[in-house]
Protein backbone atom coordinates (compact mmCIF):
# COMPACT_ATOMS: atom_id res chain seq x y z
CA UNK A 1 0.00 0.00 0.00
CA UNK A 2 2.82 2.39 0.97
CA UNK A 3 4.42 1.73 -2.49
CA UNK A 4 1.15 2.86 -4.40
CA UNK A 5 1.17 6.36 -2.68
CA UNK A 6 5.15 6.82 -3.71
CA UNK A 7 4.83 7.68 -7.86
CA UNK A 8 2.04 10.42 -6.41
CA UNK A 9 4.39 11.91 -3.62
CA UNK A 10 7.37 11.84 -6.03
CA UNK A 11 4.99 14.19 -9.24
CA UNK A 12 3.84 16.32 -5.56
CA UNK A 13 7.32 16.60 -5.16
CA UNK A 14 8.38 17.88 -8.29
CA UNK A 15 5.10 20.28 -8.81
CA UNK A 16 6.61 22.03 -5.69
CA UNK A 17 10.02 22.56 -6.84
CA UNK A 18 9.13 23.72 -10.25
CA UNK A 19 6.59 26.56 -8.77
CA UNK A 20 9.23 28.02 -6.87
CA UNK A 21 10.24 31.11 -8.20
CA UNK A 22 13.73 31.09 -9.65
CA UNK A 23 14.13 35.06 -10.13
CA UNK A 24 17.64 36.26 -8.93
CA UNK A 25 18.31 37.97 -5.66
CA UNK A 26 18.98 41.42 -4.98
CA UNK A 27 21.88 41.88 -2.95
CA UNK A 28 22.07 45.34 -0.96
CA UNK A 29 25.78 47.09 -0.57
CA UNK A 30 27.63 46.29 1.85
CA UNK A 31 27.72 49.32 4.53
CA UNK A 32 29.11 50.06 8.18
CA UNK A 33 26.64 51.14 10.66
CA UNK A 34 27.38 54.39 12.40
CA UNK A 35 27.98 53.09 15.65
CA UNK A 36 32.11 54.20 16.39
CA UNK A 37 33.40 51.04 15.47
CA UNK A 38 35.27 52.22 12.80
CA UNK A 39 34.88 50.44 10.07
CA UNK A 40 35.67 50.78 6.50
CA UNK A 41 34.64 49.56 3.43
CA UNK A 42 35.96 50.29 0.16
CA UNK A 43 34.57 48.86 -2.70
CA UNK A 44 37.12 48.07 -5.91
CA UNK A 45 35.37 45.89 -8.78
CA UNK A 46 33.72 42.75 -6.83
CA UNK A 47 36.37 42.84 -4.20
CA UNK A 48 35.00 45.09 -0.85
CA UNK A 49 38.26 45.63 0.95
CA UNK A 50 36.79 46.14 5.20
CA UNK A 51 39.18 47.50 7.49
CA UNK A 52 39.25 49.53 10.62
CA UNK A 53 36.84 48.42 13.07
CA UNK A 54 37.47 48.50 16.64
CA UNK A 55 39.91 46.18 19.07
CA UNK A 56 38.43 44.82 22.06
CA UNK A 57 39.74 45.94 25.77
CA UNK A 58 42.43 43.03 25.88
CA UNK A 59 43.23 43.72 21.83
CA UNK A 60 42.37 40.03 21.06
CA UNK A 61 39.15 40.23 19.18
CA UNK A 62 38.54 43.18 16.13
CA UNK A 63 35.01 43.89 15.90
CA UNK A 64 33.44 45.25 12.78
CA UNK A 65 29.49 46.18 12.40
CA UNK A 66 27.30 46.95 9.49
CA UNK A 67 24.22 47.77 8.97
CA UNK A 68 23.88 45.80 5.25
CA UNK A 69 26.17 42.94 4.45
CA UNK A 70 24.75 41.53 1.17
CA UNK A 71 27.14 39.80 -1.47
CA UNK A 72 25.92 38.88 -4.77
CA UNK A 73 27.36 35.73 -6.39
CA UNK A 74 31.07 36.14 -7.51
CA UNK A 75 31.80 39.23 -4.96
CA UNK A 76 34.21 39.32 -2.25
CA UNK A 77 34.54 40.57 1.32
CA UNK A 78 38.05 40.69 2.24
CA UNK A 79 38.98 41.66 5.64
């Protein structure tokens, strides 16, 4: 019985995945927020080049903070 309901699930299935719309994404820029931390970004082709941010009390962590980080396929953040 279990069998019978599989060819069914399988065309469910596949009516899903093909209604899903398939319309690129829409990346926003990637910005720093303006909270003293810093931080930089500078933008050169589809490399964004961050620097600056902020070192923590004990200078073992750097923090960074933005208020968009979107990348679109084949761009780079580099830190």
């Amino acid at each position: 019985m279990i069998n019978s309901k599989l060819p069914w699930l399988g065309l469910l299935f596949l009516a899903g995945w093909f209604s899903v719309p398939t319309s690129p994404a829409i990346a926003q820029p990637i910005s720093p927020a303006p909270d003293g931390t810093n931080t930089l970004v500078t933008p050169s082709g589809n490399r964004y080049d961050i620097s600056g941010g902020s070192l923590s009390g004990d200078k073992a962590n750097l923090f960074h903070s933005f208020t968009q980080f979107n990348l679109n396929e084949g761009q780079i953040a580099n830190f």
